[in-house]
Structure formats: C-alpha cells, structure tokens
PDB file of N, CA and C in Angstrom:
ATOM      1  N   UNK A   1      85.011 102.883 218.356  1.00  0.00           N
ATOM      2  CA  UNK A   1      84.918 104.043 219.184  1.00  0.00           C
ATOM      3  C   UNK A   1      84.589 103.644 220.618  1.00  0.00           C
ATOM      4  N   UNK A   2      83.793 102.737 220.513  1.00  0.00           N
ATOM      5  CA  UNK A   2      83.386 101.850 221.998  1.00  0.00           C
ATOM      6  C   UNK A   2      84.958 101.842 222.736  1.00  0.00           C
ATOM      7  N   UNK A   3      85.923 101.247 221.905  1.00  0.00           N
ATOM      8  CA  UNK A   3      86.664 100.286 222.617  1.00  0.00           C
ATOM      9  C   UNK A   3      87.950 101.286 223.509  1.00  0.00           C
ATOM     10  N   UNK A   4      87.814 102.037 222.587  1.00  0.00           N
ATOM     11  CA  UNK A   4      89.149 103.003 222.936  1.00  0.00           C
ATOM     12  C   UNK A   4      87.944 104.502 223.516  1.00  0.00           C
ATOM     13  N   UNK A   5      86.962 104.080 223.824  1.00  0.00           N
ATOM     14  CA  UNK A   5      85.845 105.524 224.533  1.00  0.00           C
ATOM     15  C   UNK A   5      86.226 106.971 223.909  1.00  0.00           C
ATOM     16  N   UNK A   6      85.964 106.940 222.649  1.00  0.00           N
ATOM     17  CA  UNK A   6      85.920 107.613 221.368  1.00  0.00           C
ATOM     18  C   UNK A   6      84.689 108.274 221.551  1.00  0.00           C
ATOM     19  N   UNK A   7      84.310 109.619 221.350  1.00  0.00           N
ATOM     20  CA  UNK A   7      83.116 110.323 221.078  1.00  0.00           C
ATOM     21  C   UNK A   7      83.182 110.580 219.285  1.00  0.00           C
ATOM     22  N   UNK A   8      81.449 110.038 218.729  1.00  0.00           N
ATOM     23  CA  UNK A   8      81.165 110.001 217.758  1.00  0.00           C
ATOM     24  C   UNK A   8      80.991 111.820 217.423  1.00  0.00           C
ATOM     25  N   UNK A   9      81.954 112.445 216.391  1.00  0.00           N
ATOM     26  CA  UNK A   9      81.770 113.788 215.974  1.00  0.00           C
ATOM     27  C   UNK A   9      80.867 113.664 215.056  1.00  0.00           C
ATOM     28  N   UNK A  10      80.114 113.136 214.492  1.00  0.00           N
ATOM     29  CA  UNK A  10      78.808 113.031 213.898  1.00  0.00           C
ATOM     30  C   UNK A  10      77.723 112.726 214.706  1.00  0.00           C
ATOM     31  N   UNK A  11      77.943 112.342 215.612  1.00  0.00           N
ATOM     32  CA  UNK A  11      76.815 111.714 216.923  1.00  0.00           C
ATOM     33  C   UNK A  11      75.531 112.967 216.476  1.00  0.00           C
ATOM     34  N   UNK A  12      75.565 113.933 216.174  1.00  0.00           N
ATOM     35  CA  UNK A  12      74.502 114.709 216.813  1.00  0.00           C
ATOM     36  C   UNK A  12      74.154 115.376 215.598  1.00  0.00           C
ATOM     37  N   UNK A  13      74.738 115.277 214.501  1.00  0.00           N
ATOM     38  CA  UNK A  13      74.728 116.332 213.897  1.00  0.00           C
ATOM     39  C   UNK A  13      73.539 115.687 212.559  1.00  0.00           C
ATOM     40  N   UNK A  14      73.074 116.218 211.860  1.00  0.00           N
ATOM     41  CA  UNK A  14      72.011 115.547 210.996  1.00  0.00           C
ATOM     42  C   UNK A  14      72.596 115.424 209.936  1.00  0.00           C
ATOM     43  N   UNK A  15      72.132 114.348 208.793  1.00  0.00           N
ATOM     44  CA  UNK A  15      72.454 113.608 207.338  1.00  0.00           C
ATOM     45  C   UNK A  15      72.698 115.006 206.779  1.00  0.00           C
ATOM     46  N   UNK A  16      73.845 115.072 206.276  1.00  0.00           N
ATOM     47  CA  UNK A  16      74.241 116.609 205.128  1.00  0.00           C
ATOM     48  C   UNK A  16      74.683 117.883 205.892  1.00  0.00           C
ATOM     49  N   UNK A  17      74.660 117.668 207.001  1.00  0.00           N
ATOM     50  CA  UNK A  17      75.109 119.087 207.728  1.00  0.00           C
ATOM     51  C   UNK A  17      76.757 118.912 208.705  1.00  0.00           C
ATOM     52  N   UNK A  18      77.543 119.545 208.232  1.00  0.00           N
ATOM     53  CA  UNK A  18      79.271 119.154 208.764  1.00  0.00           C
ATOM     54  C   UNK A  18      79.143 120.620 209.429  1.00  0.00           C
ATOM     55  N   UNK A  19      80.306 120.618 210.027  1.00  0.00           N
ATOM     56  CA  UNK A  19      80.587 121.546 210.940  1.00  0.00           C
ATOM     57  C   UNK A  19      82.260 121.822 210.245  1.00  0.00           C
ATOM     58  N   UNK A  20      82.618 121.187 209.214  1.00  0.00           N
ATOM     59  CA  UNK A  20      84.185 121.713 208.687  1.00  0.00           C
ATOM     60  C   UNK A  20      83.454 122.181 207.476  1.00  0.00           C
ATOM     61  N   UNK A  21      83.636 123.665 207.049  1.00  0.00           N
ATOM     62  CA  UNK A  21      82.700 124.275 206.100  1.00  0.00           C
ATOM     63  C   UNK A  21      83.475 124.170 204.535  1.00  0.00           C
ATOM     64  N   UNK A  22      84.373 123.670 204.641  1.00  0.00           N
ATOM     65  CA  UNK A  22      84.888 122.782 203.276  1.00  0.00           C
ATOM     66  C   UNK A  22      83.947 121.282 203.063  1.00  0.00           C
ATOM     67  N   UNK A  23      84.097 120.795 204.089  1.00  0.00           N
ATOM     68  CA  UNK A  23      83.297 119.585 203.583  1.00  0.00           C
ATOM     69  C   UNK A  23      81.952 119.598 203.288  1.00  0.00           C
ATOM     70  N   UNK A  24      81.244 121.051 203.796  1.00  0.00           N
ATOM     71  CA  UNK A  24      80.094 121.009 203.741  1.00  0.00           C
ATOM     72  C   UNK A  24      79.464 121.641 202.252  1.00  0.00           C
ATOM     73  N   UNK A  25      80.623 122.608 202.134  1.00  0.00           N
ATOM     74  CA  UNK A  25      80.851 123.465 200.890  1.00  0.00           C
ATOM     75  C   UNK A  25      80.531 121.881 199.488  1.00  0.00           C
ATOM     76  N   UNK A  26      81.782 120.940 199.833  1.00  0.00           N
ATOM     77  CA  UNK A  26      81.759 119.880 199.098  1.00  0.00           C
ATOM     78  C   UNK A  26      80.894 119.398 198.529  1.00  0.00           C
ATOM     79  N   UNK A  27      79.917 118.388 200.201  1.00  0.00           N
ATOM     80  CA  UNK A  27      78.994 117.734 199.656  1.00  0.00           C
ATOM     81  C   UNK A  27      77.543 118.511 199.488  1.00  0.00           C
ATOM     82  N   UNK A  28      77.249 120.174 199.524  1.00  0.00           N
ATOM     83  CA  UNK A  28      76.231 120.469 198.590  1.00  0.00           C
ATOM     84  C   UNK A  28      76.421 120.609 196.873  1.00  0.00           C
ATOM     85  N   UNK A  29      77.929 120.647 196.632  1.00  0.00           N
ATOM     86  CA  UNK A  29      77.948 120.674 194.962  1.00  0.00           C
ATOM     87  C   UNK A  29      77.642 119.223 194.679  1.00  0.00           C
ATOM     88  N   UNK A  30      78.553 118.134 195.331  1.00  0.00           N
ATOM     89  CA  UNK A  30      78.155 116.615 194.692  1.00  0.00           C
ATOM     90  C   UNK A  30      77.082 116.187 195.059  1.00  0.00           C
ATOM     91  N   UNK A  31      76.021 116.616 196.009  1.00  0.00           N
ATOM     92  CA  UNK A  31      74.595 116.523 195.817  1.00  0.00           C
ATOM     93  C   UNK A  31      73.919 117.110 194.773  1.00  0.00           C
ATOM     94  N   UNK A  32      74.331 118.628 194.527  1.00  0.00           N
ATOM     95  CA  UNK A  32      73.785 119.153 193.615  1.00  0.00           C
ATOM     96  C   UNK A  32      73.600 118.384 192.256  1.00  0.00           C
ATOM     97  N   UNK A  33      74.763 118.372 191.949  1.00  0.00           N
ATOM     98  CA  UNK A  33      75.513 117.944 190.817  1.00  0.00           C
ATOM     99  C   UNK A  33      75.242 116.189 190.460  1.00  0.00           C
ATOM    100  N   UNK A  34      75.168 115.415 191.567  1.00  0.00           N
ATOM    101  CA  UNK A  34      74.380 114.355 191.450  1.00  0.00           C
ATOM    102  C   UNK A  34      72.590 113.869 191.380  1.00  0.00           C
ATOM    103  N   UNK A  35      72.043 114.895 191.336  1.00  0.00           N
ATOM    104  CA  UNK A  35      70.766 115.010 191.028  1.00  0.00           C
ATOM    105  C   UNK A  35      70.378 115.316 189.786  1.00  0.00           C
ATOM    106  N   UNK A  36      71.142 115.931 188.750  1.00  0.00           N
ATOM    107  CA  UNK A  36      70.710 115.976 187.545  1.00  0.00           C
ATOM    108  C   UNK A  36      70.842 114.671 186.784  1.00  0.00           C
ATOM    109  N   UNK A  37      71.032 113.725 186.960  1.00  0.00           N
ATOM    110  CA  UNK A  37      71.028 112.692 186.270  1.00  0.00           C
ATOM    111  C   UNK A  37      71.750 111.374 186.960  1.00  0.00           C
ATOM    112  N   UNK A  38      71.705 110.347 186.301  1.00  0.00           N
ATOM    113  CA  UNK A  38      71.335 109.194 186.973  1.00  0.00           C
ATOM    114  C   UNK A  38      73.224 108.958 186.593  1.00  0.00           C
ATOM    115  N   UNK A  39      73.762 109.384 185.170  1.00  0.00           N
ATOM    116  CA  UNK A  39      75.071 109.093 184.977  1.00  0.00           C
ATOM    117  C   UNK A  39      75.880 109.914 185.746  1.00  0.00           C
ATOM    118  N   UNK A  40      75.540 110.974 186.056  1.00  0.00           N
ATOM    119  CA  UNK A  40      76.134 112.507 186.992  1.00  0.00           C
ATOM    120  C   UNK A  40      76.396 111.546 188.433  1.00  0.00           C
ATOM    121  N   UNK A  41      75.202 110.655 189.199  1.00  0.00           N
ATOM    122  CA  UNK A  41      75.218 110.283 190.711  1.00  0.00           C
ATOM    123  C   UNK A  41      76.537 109.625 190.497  1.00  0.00           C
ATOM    124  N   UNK A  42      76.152 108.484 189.135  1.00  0.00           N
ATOM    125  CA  UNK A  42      77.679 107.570 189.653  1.00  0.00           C
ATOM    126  C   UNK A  42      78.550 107.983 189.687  1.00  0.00           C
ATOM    127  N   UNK A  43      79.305 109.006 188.852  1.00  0.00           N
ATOM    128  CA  UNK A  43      80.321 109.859 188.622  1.00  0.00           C
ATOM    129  C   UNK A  43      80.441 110.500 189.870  1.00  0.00           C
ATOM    130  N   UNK A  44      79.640 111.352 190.324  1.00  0.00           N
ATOM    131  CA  UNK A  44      79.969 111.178 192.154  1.00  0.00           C
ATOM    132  C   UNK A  44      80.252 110.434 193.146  1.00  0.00           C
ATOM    133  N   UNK A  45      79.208 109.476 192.889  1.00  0.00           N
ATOM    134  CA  UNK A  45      80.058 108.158 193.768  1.00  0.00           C
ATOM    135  C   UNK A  45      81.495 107.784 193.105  1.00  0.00           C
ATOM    136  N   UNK A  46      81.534 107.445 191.999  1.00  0.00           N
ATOM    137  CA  UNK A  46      82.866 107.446 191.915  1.00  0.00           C
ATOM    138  C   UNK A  46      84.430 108.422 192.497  1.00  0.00           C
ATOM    139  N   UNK A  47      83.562 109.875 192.614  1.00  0.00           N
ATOM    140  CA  UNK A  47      84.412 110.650 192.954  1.00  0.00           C
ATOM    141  C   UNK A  47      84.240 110.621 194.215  1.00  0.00           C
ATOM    142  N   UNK A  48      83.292 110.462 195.069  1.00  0.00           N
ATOM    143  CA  UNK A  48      83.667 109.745 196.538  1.00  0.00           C
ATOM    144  C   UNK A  48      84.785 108.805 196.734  1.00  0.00           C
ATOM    145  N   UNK A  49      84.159 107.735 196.132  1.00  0.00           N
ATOM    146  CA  UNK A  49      85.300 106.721 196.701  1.00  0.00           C
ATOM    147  C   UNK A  49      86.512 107.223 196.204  1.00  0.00           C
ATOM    148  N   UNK A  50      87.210 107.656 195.163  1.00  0.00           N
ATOM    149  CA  UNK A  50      88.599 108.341 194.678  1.00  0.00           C
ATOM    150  C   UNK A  50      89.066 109.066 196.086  1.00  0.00           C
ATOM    151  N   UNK A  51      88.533 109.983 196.186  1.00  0.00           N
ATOM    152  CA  UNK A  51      89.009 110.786 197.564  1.00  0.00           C
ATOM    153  C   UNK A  51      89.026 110.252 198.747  1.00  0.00           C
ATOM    154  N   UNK A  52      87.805 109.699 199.090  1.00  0.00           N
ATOM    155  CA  UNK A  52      87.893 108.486 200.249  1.00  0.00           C
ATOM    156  C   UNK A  52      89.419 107.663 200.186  1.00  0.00           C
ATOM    157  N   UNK A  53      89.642 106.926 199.079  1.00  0.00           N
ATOM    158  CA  UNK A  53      91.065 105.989 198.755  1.00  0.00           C
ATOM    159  C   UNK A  53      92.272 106.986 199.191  1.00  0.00           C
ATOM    160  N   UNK A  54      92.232 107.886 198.056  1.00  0.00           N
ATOM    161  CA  UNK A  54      93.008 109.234 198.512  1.00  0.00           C
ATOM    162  C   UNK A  54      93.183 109.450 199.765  1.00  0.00           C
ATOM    163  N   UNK A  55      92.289 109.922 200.491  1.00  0.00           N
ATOM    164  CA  UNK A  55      92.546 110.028 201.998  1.00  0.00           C
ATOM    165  C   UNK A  55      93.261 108.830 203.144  1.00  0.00           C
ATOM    166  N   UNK A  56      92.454 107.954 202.980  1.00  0.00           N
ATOM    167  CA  UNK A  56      92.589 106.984 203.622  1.00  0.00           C
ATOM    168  C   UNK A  56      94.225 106.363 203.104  1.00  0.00           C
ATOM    169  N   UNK A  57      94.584 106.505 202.444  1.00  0.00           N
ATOM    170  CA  UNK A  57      95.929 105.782 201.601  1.00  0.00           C
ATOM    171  C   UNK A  57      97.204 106.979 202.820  1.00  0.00           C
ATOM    172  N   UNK A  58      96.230 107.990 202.895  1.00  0.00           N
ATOM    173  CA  UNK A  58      97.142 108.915 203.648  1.00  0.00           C
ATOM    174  C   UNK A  58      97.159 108.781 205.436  1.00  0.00           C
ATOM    175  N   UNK A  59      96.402 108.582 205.987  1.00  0.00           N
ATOM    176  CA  UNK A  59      95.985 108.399 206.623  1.00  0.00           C
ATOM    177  C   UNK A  59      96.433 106.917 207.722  1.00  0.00           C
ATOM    178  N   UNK A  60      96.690 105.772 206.378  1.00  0.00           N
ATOM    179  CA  UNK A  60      97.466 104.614 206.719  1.00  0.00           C
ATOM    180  C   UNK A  60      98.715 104.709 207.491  1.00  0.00           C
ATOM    181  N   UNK A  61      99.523 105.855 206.492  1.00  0.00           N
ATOM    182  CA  UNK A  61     100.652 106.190 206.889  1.00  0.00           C
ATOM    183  C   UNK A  61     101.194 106.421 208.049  1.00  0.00           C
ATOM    184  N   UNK A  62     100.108 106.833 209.089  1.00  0.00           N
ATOM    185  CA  UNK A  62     100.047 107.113 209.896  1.00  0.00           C
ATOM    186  C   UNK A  62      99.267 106.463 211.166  1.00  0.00           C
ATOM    187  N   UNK A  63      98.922 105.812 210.906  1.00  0.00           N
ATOM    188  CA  UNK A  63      97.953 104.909 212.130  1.00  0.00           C
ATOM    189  C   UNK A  63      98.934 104.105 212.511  1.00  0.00           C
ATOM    190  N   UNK A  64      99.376 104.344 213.939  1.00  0.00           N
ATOM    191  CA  UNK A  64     100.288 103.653 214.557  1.00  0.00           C
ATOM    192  C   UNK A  64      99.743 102.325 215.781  1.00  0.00           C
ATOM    193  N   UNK A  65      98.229 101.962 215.494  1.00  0.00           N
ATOM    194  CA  UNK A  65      97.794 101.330 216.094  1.00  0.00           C
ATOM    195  C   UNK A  65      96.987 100.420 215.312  1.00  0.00           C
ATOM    196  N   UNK A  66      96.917  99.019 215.822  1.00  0.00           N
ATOM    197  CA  UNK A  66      96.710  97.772 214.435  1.00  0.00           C
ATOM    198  C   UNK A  66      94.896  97.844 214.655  1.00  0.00           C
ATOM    199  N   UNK A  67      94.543  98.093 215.356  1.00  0.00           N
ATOM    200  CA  UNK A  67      92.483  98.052 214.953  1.00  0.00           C
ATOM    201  C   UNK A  67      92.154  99.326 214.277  1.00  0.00           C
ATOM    202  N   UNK A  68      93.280 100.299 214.660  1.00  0.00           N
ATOM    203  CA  UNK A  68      92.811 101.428 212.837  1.00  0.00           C
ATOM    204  C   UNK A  68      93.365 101.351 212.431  1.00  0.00           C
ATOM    205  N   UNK A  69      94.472 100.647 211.743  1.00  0.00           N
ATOM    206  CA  UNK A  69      94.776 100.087 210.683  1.00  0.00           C
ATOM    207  C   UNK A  69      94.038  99.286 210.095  1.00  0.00           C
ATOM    208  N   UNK A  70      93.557  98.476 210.796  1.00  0.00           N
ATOM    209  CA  UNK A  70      92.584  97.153 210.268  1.00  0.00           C
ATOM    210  C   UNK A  70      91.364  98.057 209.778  1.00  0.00           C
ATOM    211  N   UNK A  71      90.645  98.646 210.225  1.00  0.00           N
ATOM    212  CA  UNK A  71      89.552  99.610 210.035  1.00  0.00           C
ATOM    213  C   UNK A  71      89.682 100.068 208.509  1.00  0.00           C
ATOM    214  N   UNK A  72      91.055 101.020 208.956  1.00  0.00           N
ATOM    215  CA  UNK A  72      91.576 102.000 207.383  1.00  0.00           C
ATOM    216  C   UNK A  72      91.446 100.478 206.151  1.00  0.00           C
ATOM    217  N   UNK A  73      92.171  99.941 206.427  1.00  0.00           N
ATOM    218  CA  UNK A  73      92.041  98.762 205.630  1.00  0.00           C
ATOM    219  C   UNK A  73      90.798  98.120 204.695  1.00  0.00           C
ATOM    220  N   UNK A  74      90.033  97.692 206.111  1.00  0.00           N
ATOM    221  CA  UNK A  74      88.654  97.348 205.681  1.00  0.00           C
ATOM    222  C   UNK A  74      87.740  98.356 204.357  1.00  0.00           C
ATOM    223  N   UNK A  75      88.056  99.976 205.081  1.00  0.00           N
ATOM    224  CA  UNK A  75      87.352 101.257 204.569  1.00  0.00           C
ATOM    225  C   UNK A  75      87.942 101.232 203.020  1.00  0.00           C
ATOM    226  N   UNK A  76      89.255 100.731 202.537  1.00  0.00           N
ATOM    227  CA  UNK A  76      89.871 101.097 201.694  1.00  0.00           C
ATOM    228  C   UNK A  76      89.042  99.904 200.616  1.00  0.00           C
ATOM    229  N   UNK A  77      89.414  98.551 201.548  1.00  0.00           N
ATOM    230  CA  UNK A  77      88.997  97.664 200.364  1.00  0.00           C
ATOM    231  C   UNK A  77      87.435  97.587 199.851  1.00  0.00           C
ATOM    232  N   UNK A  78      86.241  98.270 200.549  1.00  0.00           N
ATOM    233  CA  UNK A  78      84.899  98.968 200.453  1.00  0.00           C
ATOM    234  C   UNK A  78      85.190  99.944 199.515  1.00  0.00           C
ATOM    235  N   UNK A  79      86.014 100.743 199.728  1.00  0.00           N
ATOM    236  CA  UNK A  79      86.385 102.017 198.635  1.00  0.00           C
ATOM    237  C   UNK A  79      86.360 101.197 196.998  1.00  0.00           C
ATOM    238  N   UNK A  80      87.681 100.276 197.281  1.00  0.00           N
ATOM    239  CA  UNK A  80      87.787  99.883 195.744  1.00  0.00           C
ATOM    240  C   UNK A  80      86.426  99.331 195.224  1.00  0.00           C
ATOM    241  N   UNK A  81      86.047  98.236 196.304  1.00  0.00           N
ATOM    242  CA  UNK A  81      84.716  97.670 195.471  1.00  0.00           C
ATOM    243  C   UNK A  81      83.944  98.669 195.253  1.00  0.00           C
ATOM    244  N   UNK A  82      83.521  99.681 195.551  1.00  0.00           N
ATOM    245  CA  UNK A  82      82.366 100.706 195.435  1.00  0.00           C
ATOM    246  C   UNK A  82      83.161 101.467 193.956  1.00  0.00           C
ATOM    247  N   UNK A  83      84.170 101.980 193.834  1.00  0.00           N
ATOM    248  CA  UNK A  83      84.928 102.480 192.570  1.00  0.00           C
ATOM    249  C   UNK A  83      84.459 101.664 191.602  1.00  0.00           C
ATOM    250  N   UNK A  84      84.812 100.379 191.837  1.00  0.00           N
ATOM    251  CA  UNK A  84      84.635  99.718 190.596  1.00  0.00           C
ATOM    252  C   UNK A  84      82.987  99.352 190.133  1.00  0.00           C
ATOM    253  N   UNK A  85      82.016  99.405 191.076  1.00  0.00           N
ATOM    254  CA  UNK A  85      81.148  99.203 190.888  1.00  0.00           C
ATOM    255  C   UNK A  85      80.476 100.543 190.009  1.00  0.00           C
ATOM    256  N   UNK A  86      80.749 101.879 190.504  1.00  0.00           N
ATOM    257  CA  UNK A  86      79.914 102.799 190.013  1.00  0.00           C
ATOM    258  C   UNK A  86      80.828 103.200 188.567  1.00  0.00           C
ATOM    259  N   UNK A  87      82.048 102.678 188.876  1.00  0.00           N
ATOM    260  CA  UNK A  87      82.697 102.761 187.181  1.00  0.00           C
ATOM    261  C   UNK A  87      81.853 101.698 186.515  1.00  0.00           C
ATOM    262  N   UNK A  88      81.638 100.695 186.209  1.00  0.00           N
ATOM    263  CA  UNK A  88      80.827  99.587 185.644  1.00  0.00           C
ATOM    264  C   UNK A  88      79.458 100.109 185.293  1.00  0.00           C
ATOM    265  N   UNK A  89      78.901 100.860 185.882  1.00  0.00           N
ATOM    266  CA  UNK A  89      77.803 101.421 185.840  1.00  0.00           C
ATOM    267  C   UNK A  89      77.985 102.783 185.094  1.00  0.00           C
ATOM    268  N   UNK A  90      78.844 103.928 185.148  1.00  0.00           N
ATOM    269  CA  UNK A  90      79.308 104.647 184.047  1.00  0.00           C
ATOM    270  C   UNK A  90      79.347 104.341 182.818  1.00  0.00           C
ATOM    271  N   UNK A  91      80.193 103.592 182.756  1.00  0.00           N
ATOM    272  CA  UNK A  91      80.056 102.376 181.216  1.00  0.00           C
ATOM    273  C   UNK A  91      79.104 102.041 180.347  1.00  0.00           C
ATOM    274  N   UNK A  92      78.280 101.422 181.495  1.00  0.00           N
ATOM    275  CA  UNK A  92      76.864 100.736 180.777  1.00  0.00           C
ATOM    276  C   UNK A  92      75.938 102.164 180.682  1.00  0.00           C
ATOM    277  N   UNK A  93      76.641 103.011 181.004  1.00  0.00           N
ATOM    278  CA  UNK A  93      75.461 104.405 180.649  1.00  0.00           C
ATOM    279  C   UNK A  93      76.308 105.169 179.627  1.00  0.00           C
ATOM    280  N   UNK A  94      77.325 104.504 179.218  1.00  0.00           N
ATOM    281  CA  UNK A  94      77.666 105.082 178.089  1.00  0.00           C
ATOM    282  C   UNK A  94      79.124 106.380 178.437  1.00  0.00           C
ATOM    283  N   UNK A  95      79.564 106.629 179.856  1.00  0.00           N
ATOM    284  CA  UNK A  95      80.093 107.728 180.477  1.00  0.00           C
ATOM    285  C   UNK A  95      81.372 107.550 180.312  1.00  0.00           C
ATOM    286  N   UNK A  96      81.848 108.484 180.664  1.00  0.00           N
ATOM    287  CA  UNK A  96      84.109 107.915 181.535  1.00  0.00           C
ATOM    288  C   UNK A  96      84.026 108.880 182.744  1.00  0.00           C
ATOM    289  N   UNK A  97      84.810 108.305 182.978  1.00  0.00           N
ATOM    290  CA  UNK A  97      84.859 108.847 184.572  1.00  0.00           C
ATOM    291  C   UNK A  97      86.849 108.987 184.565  1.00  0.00           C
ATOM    292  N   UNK A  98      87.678 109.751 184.888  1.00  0.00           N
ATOM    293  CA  UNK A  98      89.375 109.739 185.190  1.00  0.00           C
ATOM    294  C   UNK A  98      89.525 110.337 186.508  1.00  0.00           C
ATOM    295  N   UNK A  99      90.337 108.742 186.789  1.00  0.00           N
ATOM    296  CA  UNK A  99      90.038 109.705 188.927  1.00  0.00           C
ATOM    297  C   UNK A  99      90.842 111.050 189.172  1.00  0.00           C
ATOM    298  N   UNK A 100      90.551 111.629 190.064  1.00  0.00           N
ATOM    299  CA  UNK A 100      90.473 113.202 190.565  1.00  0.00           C
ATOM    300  C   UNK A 100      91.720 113.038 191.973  1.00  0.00           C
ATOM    301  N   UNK A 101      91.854 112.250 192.585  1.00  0.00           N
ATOM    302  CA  UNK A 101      92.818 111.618 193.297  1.00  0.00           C
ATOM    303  C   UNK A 101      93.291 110.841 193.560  1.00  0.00           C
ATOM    304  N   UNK A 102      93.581 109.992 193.400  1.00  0.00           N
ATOM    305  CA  UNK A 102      94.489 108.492 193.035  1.00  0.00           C
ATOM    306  C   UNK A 102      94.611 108.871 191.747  1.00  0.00           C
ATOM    307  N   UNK A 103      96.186 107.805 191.452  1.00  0.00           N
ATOM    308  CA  UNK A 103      96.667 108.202 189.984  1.00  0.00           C
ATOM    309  C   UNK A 103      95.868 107.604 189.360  1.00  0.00           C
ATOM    310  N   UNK A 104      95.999 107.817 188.041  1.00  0.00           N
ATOM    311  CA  UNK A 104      95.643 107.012 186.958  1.00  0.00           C
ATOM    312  C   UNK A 104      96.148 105.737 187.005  1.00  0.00           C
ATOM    313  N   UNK A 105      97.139 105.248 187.333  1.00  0.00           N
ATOM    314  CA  UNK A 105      97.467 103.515 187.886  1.00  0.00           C
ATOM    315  C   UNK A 105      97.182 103.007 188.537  1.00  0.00           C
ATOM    316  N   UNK A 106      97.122 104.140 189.757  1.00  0.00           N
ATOM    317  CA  UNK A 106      96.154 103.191 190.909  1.00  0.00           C
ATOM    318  C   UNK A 106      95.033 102.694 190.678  1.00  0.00           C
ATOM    319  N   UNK A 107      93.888 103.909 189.711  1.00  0.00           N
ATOM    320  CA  UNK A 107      92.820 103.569 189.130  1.00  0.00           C
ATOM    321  C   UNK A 107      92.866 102.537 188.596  1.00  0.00           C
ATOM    322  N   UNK A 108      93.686 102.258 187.537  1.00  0.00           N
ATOM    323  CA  UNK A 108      93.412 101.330 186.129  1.00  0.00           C
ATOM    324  C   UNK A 108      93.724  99.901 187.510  1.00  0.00           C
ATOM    325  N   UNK A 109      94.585  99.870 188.152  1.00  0.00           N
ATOM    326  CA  UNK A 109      94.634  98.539 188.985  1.00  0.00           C
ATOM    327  C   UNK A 109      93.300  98.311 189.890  1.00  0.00           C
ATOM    328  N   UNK A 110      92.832  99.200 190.405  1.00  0.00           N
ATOM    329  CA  UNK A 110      91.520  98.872 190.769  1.00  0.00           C
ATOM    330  C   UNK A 110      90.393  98.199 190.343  1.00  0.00           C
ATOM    331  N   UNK A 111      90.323  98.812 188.769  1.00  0.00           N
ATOM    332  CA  UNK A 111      88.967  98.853 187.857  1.00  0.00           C
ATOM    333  C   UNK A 111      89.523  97.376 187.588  1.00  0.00           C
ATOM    334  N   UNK A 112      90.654  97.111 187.224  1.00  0.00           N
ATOM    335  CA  UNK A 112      91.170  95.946 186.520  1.00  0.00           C
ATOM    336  C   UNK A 112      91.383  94.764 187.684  1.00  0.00           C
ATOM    337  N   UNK A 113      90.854  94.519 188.549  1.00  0.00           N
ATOM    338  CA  UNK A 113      91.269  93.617 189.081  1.00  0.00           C
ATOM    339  C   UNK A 113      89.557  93.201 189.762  1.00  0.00           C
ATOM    340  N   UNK A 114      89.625  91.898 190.949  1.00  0.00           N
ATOM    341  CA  UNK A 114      88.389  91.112 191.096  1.00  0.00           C
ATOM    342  C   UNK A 114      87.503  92.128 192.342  1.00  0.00           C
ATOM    343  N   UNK A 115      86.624  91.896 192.780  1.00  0.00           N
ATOM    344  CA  UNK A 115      86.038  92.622 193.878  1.00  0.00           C
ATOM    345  C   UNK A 115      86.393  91.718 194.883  1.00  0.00           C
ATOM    346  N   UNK A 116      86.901  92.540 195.765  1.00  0.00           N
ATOM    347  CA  UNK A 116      87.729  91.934 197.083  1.00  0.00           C
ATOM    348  C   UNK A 116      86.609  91.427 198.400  1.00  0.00           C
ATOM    349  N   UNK A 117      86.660  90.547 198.922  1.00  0.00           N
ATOM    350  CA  UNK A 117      86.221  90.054 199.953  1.00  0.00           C
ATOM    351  C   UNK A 117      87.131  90.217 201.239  1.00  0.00           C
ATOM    352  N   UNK A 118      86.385  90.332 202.469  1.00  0.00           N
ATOM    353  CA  UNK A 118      87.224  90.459 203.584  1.00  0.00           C
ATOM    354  C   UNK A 118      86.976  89.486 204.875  1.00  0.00           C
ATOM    355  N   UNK A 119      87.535  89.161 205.791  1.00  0.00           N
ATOM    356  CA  UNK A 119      87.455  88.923 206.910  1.00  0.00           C
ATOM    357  C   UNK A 119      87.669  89.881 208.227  1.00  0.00           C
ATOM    358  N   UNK A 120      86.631  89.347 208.774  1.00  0.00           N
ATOM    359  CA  UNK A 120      86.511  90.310 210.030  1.00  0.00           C
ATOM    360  C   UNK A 120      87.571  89.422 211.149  1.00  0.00           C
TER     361      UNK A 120
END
C-alpha cells in the first residue's frame, strides 16, 4: 500500500467492525458459531480460508499488475497451509469439514498435498 500510496480501508476501523454490512453480518455468525466449541472454531477457520481461496482464485484473474499478483499468490499459498492445518485438527477432534467454496477437488488437492513454503 506504501508503494503504490494506497489508503488502508481498515486503517481506522476496530477488530470486528466492517463497514460492508454483509461482511459484518458474516463475521458475527462465524464468531458466534465459533465460540461454542473448540471443533466449531476450526470448522470456521476452515471455512475462512475456503472463501478466502475462493475469492482470491477470483480475484487472480484479474490483477493485471505482478506485486498483486505476487501478494494474491503469497495470500493463497497461507490460505492452503491454514486449510490444511485446521482440517488436521478437525480430524484429531474427531469432525469433517466439506468445503463451502472451492470444489471438492480443489479441496481434496490441498488437504492431500505438502505445506508449501515461500519466498519473498
């Protein structure tokens, strides 16, 4: 945001409070809904990162400039490792989790493959 003198639209605004009243609508149910239990959070995080991937997969499509591309990139391959992590953790609590946006292939290639490392 520095580089290209970008104003931060979160700059001001406090942890949990959006100003697009869908997203805000959003994250009081997956807060909600992630407080009853410890298998419920991951299943949210999981359904974060799904939509996050989701988005961002869309989003690629369109970035016609290579440092947000690189960015989207970076954000995506954080996405998978975080998917696969709070799926792993579903598991060992006994849960399933079936993603909500990305297919079911995209999923199963995610879960099924190594946790990605990056270079800056």
């Amino acid at each position: 945001m520095q580089k290209y003198q970008l104003t931060d639209p979160a700059d001001a605004s406090p942890v949990g409070v959006f100003k697009d009243s869908t997203l805000q609508v959003l994250y009081n149910q997956l807060v909600n809904t992630g407080l009853t239990s410890s298998i419920e959070a991951f299943k949210i995080g999981a359904t974060i990162e799904d939509l996050d991937l989701y988005d961002l997969t869309e989003w690629v499509k369109y970035a016609d400039n290579q440092d947000v591309l690189f960015v989207y990139q970076n954000l995506m391959k954080g996405s998978r490792n975080h998917l696969r992590s709070f799926y792993s953790q579903i598991l060992s609590a006994n849960g399933t989790y079936a993603p909500q946006f990305i297919s079911q292939t995209e999923f199963d290639a995610i879960i099924n493959s190594p946790k990605e490392t990056g270079s800056w």
